[in-house]
PDB file of N, CA and C in Angstrom:
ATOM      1  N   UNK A   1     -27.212  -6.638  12.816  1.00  0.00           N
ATOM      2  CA  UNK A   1     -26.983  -6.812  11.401  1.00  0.00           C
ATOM      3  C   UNK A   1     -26.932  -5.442  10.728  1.00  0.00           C
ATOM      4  N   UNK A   2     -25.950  -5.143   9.749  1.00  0.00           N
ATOM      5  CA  UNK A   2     -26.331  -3.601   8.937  1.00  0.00           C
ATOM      6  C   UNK A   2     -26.730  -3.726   8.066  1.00  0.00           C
ATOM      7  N   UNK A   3     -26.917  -2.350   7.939  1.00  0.00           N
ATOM      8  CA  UNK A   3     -28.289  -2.092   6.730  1.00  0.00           C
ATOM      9  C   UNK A   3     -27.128  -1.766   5.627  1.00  0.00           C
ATOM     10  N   UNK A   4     -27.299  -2.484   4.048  1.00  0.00           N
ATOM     11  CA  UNK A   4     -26.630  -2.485   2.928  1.00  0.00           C
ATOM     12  C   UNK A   4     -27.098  -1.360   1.693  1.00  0.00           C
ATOM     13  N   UNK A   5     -28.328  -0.948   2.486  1.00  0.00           N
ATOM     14  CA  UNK A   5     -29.313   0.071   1.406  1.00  0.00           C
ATOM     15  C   UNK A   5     -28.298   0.773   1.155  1.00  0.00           C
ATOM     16  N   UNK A   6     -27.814   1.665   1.738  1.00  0.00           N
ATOM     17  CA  UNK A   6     -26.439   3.330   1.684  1.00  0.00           C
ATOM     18  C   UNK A   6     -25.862   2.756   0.019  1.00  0.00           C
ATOM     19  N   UNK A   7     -25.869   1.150  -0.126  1.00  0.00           N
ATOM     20  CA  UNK A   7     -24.924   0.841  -1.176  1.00  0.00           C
ATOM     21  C   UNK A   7     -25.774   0.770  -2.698  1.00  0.00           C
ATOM     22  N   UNK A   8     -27.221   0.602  -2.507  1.00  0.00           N
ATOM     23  CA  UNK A   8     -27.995   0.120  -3.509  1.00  0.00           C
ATOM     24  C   UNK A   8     -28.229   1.638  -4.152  1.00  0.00           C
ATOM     25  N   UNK A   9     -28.191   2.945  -3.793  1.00  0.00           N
ATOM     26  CA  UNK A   9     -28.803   4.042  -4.590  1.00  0.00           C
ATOM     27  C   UNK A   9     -27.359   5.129  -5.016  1.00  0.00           C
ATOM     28  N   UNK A  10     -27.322   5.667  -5.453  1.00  0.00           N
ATOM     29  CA  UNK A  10     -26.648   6.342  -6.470  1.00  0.00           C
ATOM     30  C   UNK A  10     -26.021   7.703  -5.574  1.00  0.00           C
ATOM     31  N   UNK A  11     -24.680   7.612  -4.836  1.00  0.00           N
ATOM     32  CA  UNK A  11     -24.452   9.069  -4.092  1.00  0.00           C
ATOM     33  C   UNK A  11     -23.526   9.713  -4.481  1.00  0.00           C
ATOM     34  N   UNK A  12     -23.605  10.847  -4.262  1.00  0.00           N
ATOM     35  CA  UNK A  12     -22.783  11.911  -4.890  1.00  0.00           C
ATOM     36  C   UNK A  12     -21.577  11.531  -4.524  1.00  0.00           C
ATOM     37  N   UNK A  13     -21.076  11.715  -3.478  1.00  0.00           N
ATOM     38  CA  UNK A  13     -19.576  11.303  -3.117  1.00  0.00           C
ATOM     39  C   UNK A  13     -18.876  10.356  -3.811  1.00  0.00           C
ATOM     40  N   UNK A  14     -19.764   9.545  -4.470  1.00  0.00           N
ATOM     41  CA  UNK A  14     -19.435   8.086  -5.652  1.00  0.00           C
ATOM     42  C   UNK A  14     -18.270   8.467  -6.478  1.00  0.00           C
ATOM     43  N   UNK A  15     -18.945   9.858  -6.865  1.00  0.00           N
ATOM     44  CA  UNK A  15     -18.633  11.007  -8.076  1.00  0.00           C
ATOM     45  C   UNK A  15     -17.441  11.623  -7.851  1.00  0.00           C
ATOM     46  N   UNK A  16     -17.226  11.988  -6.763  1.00  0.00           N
ATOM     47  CA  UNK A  16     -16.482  12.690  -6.138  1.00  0.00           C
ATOM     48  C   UNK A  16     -15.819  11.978  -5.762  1.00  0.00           C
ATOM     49  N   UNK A  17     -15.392  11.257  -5.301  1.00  0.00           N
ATOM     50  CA  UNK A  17     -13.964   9.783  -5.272  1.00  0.00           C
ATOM     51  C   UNK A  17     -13.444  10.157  -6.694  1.00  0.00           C
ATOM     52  N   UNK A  18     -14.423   9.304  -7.684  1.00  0.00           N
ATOM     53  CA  UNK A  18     -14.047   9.088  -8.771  1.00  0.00           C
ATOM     54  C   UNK A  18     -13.343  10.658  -9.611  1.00  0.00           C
ATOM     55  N   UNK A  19     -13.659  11.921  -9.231  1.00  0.00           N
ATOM     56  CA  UNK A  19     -12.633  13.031  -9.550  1.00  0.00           C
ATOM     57  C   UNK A  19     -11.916  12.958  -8.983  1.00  0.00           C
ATOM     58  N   UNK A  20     -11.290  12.946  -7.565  1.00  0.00           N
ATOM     59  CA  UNK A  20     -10.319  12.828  -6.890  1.00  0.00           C
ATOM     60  C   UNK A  20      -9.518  11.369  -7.783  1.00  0.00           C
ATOM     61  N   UNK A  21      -9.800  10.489  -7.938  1.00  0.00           N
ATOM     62  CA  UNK A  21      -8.657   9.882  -8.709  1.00  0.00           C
ATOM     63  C   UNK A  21      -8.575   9.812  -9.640  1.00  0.00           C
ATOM     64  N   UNK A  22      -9.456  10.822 -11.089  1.00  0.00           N
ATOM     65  CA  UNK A  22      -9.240  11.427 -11.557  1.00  0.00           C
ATOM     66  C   UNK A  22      -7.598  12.051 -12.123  1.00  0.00           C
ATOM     67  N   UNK A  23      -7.804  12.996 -10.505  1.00  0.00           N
ATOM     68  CA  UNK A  23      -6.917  13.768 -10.267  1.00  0.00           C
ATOM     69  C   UNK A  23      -5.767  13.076  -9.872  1.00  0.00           C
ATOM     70  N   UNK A  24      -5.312  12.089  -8.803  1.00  0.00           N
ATOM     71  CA  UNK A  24      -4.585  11.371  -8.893  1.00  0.00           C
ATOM     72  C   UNK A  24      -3.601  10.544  -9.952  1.00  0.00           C
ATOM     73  N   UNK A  25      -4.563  10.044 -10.651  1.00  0.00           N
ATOM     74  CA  UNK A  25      -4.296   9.329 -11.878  1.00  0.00           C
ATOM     75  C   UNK A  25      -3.259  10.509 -12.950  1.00  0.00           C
ATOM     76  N   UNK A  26      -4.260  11.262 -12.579  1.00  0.00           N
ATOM     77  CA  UNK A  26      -3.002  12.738 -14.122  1.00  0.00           C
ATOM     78  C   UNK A  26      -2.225  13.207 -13.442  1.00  0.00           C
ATOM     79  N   UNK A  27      -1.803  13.576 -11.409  1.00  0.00           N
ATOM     80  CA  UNK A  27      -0.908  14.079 -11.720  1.00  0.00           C
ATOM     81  C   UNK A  27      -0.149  13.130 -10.689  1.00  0.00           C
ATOM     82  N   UNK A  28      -0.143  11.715 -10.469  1.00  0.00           N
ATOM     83  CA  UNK A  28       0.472  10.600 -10.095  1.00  0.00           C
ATOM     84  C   UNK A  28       2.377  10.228 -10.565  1.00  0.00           C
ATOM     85  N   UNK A  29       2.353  10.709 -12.029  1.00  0.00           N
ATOM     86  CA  UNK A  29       3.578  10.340 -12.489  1.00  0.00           C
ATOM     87  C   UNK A  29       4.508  11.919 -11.494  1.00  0.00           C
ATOM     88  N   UNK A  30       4.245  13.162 -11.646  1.00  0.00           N
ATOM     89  CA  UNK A  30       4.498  14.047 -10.684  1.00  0.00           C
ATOM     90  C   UNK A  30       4.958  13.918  -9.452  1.00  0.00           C
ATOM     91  N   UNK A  31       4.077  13.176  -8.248  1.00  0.00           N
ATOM     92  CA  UNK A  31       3.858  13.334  -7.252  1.00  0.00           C
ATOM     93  C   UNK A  31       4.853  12.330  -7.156  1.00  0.00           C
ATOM     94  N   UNK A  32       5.110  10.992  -7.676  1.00  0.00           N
ATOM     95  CA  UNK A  32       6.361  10.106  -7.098  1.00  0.00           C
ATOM     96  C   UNK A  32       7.362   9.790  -7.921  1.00  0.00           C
ATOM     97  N   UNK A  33       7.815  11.380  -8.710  1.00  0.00           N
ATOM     98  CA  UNK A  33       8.659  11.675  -9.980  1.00  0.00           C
ATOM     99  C   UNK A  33       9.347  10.862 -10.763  1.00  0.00           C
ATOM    100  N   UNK A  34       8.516   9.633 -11.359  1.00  0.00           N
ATOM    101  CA  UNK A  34       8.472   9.417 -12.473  1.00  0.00           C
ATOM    102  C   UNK A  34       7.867   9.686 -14.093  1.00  0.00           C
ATOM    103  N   UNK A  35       8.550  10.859 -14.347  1.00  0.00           N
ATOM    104  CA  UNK A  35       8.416  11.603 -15.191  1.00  0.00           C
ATOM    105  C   UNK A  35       9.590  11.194 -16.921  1.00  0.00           C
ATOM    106  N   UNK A  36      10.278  10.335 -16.795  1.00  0.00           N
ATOM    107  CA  UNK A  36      11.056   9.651 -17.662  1.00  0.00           C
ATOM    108  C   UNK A  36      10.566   9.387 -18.693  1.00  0.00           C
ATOM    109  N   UNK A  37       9.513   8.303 -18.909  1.00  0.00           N
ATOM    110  CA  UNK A  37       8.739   7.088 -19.588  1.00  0.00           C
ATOM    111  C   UNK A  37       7.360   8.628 -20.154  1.00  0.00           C
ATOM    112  N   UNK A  38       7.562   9.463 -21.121  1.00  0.00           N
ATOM    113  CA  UNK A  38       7.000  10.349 -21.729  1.00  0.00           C
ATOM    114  C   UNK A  38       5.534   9.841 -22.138  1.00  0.00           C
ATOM    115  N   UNK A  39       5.748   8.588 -22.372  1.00  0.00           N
ATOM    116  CA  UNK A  39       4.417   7.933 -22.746  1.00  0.00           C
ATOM    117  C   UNK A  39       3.868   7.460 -21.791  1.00  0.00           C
ATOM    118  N   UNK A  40       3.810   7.091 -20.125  1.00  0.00           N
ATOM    119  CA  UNK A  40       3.466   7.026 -19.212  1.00  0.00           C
ATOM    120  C   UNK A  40       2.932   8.520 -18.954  1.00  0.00           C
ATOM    121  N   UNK A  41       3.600   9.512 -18.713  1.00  0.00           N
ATOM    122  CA  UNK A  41       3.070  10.836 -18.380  1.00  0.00           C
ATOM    123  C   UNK A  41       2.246  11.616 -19.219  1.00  0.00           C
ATOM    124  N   UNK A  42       2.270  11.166 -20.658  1.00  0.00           N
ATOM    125  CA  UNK A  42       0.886  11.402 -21.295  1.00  0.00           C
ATOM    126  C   UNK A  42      -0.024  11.037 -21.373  1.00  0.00           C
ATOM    127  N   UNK A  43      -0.155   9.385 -21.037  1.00  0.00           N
ATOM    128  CA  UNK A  43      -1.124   8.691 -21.187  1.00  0.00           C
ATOM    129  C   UNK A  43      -2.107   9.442 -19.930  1.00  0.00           C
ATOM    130  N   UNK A  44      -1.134   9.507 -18.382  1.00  0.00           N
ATOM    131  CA  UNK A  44      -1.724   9.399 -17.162  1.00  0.00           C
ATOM    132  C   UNK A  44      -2.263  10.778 -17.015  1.00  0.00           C
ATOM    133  N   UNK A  45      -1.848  11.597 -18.170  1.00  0.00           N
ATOM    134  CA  UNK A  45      -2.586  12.868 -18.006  1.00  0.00           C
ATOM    135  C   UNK A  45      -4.196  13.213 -18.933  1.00  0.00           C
ATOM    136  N   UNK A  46      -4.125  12.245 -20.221  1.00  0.00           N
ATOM    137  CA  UNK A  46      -5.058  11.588 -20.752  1.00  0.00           C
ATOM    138  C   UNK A  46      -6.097  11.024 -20.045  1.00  0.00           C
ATOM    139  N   UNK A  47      -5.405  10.038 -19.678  1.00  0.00           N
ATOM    140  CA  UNK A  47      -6.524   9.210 -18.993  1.00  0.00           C
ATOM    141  C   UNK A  47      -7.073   9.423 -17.519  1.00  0.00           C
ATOM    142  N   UNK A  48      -6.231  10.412 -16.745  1.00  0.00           N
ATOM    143  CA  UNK A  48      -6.809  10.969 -15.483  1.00  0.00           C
ATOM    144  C   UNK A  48      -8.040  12.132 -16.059  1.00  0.00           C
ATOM    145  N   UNK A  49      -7.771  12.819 -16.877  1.00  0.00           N
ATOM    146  CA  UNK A  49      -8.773  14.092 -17.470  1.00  0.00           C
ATOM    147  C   UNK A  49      -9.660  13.246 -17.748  1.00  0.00           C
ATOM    148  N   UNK A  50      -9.642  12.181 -18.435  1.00  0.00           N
ATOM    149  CA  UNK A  50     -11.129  11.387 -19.316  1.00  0.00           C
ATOM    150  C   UNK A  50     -12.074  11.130 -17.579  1.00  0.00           C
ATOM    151  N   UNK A  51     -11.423  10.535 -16.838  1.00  0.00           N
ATOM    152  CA  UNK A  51     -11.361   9.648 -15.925  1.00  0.00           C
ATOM    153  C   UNK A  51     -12.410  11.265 -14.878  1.00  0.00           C
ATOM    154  N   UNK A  52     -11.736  12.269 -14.750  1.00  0.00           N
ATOM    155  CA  UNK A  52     -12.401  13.517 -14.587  1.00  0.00           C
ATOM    156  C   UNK A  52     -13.800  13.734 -14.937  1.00  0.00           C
ATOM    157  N   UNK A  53     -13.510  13.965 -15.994  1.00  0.00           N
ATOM    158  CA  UNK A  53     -14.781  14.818 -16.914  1.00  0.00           C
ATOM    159  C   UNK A  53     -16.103  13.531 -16.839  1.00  0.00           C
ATOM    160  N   UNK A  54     -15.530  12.308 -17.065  1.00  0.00           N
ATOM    161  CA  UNK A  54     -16.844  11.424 -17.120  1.00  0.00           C
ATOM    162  C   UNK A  54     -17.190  11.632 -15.625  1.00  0.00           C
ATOM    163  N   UNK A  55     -16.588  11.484 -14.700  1.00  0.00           N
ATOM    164  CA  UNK A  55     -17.317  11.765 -13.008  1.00  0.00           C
ATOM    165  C   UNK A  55     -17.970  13.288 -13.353  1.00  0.00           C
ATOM    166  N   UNK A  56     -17.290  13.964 -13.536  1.00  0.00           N
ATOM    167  CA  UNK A  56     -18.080  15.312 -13.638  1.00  0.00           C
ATOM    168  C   UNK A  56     -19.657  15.183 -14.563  1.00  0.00           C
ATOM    169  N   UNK A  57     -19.491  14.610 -15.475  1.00  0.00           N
ATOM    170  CA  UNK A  57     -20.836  14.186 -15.937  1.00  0.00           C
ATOM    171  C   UNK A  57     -21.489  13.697 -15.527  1.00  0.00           C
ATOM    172  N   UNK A  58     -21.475  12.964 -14.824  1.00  0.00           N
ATOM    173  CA  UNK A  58     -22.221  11.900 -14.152  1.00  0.00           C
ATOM    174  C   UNK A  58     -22.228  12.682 -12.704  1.00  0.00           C
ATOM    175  N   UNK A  59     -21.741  13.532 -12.421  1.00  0.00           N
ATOM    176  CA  UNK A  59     -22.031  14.487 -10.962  1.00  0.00           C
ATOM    177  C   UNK A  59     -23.336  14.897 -11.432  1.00  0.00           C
ATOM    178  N   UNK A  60     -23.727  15.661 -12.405  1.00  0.00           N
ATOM    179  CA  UNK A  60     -24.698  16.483 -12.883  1.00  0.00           C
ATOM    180  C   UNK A  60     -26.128  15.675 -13.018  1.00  0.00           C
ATOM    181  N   UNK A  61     -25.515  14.541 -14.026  1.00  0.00           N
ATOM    182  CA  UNK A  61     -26.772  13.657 -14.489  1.00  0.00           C
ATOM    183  C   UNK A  61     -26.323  12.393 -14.513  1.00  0.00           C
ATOM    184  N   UNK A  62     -26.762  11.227 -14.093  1.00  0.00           N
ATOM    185  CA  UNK A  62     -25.999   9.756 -14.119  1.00  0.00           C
ATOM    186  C   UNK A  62     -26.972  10.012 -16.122  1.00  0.00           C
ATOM    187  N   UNK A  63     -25.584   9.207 -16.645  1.00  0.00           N
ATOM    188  CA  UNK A  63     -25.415   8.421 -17.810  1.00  0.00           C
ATOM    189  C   UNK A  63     -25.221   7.277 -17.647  1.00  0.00           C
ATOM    190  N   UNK A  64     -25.342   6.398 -18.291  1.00  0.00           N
ATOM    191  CA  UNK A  64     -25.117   4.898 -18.590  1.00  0.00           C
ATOM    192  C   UNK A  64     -23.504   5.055 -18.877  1.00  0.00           C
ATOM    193  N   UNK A  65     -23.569   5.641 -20.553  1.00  0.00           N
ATOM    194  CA  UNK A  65     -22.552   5.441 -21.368  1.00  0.00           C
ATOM    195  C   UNK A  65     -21.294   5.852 -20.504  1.00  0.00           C
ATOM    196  N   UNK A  66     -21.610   7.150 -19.731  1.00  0.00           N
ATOM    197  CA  UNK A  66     -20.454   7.632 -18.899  1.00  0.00           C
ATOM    198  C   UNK A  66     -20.021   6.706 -18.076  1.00  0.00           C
ATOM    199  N   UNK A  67     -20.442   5.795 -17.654  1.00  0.00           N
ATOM    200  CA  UNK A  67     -20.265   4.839 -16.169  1.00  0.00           C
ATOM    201  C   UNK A  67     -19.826   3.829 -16.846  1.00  0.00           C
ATOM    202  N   UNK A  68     -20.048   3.293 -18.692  1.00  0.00           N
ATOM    203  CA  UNK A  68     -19.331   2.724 -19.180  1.00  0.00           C
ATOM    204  C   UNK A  68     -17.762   3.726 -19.655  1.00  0.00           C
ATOM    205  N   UNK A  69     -17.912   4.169 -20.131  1.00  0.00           N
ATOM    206  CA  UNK A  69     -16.594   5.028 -20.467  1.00  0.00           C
ATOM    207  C   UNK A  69     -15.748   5.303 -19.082  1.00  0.00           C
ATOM    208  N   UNK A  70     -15.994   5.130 -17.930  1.00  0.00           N
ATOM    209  CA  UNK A  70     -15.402   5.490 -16.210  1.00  0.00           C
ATOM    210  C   UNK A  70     -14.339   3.692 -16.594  1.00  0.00           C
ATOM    211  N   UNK A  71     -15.724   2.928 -16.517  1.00  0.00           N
ATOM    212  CA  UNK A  71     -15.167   1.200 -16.229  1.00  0.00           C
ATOM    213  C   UNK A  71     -13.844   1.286 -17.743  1.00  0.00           C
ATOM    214  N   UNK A  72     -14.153   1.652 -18.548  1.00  0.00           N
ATOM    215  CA  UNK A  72     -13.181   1.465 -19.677  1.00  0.00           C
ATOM    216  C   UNK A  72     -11.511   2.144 -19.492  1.00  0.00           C
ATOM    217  N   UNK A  73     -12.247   3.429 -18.921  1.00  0.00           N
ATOM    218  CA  UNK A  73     -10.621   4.212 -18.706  1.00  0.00           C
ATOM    219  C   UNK A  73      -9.673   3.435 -17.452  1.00  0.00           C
ATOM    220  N   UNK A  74     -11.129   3.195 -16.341  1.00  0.00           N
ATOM    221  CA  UNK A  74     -10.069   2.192 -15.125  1.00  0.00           C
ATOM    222  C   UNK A  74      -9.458   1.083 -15.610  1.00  0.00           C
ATOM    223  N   UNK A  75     -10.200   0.205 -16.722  1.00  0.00           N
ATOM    224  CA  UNK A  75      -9.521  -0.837 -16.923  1.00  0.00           C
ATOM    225  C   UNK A  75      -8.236   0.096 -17.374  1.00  0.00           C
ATOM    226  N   UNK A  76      -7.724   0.658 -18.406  1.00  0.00           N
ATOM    227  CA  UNK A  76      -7.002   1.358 -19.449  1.00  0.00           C
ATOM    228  C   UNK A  76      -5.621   1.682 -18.306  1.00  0.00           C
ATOM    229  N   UNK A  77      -6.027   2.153 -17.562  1.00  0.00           N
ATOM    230  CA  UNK A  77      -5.725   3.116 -16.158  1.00  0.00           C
ATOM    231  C   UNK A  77      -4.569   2.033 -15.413  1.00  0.00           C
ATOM    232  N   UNK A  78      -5.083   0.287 -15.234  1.00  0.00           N
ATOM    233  CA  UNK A  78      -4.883  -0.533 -14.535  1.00  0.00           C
ATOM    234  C   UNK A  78      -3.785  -0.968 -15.521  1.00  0.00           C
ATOM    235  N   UNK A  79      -4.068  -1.383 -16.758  1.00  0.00           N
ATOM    236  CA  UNK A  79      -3.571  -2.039 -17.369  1.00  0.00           C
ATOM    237  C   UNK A  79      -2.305  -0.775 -18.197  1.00  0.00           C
ATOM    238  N   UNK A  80      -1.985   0.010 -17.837  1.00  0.00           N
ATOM    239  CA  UNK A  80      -1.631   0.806 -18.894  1.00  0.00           C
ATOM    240  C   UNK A  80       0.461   0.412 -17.656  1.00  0.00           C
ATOM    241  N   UNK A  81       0.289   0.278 -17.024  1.00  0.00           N
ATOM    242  CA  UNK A  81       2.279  -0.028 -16.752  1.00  0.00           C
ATOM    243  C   UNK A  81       2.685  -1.215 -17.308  1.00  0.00           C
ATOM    244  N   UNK A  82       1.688  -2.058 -17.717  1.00  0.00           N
ATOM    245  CA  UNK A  82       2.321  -2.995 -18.642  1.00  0.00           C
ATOM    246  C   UNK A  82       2.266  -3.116 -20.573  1.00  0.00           C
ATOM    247  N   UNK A  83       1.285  -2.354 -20.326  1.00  0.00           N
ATOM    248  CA  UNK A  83       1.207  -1.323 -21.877  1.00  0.00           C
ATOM    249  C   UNK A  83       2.455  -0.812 -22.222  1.00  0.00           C
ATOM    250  N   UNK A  84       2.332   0.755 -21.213  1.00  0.00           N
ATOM    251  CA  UNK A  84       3.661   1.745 -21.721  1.00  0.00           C
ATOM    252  C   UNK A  84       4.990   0.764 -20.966  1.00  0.00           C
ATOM    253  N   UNK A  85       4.996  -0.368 -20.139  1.00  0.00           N
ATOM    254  CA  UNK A  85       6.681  -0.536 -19.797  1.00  0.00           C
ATOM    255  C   UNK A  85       7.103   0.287 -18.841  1.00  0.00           C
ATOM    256  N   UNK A  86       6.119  -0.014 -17.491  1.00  0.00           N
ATOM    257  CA  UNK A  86       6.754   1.051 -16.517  1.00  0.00           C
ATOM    258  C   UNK A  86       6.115  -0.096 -15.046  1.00  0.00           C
ATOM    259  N   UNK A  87       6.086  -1.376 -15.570  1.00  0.00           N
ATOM    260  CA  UNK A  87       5.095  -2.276 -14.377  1.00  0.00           C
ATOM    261  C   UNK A  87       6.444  -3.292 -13.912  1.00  0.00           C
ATOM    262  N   UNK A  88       8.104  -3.198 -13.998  1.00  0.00           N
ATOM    263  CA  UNK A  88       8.697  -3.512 -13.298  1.00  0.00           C
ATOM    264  C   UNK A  88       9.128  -2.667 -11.976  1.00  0.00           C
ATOM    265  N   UNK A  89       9.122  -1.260 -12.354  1.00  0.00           N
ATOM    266  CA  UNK A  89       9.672  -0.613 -10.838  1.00  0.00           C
ATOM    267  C   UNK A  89       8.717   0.645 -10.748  1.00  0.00           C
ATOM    268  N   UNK A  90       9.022   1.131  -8.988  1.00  0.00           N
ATOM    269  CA  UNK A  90       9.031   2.277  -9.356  1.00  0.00           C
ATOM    270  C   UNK A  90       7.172   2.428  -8.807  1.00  0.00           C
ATOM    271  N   UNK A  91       6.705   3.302  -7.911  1.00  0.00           N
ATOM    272  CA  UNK A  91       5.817   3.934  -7.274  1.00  0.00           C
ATOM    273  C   UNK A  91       4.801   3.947  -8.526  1.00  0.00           C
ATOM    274  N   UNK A  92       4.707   4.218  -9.826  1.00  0.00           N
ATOM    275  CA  UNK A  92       3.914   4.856 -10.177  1.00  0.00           C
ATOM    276  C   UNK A  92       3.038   3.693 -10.702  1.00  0.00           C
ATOM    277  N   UNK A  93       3.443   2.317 -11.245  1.00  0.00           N
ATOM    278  CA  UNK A  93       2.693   1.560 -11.326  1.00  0.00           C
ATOM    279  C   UNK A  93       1.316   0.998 -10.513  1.00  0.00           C
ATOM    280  N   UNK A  94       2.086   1.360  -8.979  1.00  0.00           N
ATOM    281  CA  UNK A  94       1.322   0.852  -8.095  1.00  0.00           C
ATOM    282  C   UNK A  94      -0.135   1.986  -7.873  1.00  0.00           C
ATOM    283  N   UNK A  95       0.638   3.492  -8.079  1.00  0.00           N
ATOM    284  CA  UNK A  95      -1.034   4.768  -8.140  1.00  0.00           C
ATOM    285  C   UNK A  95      -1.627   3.937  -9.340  1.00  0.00           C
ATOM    286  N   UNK A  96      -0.965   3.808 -10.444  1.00  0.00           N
ATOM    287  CA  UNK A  96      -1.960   3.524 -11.314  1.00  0.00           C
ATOM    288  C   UNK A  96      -3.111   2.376 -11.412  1.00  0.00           C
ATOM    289  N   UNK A  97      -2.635   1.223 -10.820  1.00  0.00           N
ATOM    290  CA  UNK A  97      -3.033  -0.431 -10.964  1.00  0.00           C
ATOM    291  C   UNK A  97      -4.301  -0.526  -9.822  1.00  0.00           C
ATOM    292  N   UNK A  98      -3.882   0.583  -8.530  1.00  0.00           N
ATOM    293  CA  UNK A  98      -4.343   0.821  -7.406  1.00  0.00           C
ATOM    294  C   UNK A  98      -5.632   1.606  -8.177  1.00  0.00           C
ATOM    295  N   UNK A  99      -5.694   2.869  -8.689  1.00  0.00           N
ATOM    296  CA  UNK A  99      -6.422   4.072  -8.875  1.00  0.00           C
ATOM    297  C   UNK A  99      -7.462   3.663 -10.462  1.00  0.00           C
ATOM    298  N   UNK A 100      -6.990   2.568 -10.903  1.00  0.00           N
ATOM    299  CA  UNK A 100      -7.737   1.855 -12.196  1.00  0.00           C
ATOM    300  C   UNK A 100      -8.757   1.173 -11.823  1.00  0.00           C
ATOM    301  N   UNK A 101      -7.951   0.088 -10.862  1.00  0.00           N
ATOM    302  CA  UNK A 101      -9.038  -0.742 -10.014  1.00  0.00           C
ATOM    303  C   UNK A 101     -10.556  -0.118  -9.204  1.00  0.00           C
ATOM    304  N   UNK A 102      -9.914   1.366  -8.486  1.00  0.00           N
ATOM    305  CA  UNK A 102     -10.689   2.103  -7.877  1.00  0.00           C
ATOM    306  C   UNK A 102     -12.108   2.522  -8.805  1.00  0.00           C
ATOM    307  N   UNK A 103     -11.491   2.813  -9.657  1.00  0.00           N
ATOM    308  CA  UNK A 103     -12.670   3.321 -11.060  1.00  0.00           C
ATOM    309  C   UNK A 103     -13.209   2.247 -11.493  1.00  0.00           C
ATOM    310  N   UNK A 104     -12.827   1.307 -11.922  1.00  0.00           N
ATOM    311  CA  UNK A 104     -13.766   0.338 -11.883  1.00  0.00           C
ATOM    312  C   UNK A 104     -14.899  -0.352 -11.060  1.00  0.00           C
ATOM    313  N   UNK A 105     -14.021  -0.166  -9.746  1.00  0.00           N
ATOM    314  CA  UNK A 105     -15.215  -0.603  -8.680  1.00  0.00           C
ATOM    315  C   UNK A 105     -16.518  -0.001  -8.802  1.00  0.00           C
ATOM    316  N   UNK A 106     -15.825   1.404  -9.082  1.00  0.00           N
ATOM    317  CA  UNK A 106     -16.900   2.567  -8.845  1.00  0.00           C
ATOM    318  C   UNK A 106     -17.928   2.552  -9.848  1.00  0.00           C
ATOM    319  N   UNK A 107     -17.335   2.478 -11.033  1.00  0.00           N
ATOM    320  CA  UNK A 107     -18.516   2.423 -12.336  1.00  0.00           C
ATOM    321  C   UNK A 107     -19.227   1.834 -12.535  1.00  0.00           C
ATOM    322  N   UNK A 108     -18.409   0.069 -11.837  1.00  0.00           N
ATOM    323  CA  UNK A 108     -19.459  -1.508 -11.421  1.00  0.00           C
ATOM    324  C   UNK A 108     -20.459  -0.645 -10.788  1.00  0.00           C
ATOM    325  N   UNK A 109     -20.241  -0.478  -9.453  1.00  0.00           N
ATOM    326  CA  UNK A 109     -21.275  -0.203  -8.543  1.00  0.00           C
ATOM    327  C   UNK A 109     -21.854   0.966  -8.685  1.00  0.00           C
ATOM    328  N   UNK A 110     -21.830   1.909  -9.310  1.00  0.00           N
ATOM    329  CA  UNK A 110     -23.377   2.872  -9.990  1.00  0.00           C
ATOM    330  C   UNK A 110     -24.238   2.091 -11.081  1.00  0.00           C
ATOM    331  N   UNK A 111     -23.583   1.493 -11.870  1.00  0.00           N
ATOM    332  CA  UNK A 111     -23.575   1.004 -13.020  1.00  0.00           C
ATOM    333  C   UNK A 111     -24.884  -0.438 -12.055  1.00  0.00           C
ATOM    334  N   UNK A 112     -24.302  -1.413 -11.331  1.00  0.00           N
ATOM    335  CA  UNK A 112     -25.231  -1.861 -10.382  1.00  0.00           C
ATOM    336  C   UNK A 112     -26.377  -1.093 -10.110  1.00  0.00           C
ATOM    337  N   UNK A 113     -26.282  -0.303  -8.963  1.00  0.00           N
ATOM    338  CA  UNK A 113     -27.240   0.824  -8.480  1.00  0.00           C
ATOM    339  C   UNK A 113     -28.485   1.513  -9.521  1.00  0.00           C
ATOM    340  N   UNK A 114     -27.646   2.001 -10.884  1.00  0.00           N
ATOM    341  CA  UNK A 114     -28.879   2.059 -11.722  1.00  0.00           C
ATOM    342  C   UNK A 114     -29.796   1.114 -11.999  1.00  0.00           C
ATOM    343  N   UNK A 115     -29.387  -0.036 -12.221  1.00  0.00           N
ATOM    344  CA  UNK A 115     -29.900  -1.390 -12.430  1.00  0.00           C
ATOM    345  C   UNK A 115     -30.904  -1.536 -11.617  1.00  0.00           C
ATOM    346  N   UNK A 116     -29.969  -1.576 -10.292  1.00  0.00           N
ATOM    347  CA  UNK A 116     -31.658  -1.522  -9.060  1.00  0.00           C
ATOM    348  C   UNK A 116     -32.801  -0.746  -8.648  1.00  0.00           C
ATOM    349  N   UNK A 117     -32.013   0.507  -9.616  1.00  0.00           N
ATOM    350  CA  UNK A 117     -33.143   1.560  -9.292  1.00  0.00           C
ATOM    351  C   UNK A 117     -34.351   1.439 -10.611  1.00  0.00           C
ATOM    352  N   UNK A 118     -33.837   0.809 -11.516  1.00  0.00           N
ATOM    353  CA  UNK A 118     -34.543   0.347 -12.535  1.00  0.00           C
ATOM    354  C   UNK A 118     -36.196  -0.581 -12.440  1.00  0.00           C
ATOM    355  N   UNK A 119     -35.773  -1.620 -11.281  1.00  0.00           N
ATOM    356  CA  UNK A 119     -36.384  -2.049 -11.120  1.00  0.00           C
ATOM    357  C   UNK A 119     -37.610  -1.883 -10.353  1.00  0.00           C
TER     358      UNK A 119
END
């Protein structure tokens, strides 16, 4: 049987995903050059930096609010090719819907983890 503990406490690498898609997320419209849809490539540079800086905060010191503000931008992140009009074609919907979801998982599960360490 395995041991599930690794999942219940709070690890750095958590953090460090969550910059790496970050980073993904802002320079995603780039990498599979959809660069057209101006409001797609601002948003994703927006919301990859937010998506940044809150992991970087939360590298240093876990916050609450930050791990809420992480879950808010992934939703934002997920939902944003049918926002800006870019969720019929085209590679970049899929980094985004993919890399939103990711942040969310992630913010659930610290966001969890504090909870248990609470107790």
């Amino acid at each position: 049987m395995s041991n599930w503990n690794f999942l219940r406490s709070h690890r750095a690498w958590e953090d460090w995903l969550s910059i790496g898609l970050g980073l993904a997320i802002m320079l995603a419209p780039w990498v599979v050059n959809e660069t057209s849809n101006q409001a797609a490539v601002v948003n994703a540079a927006v919301a990859g930096i937010a998506v940044l800086l809150l992991a970087e905060l939360d590298l240093v010191k876990f916050r609450r609010w930050a791990e809420v503000g992480q879950l808010v931008c992934g939703m934002w992140v997920a939902a944003s090719p049918f926002i800006f009009g870019y969720s019929g074609t085209g590679m970049l919907r899929v980094w985004h819907i993919v890399a939103g979801l990711l942040v969310v998982f992630l913010g659930a599960l610290e966001l969890w983890q504090q909870s248990n360490a609470e107790k």
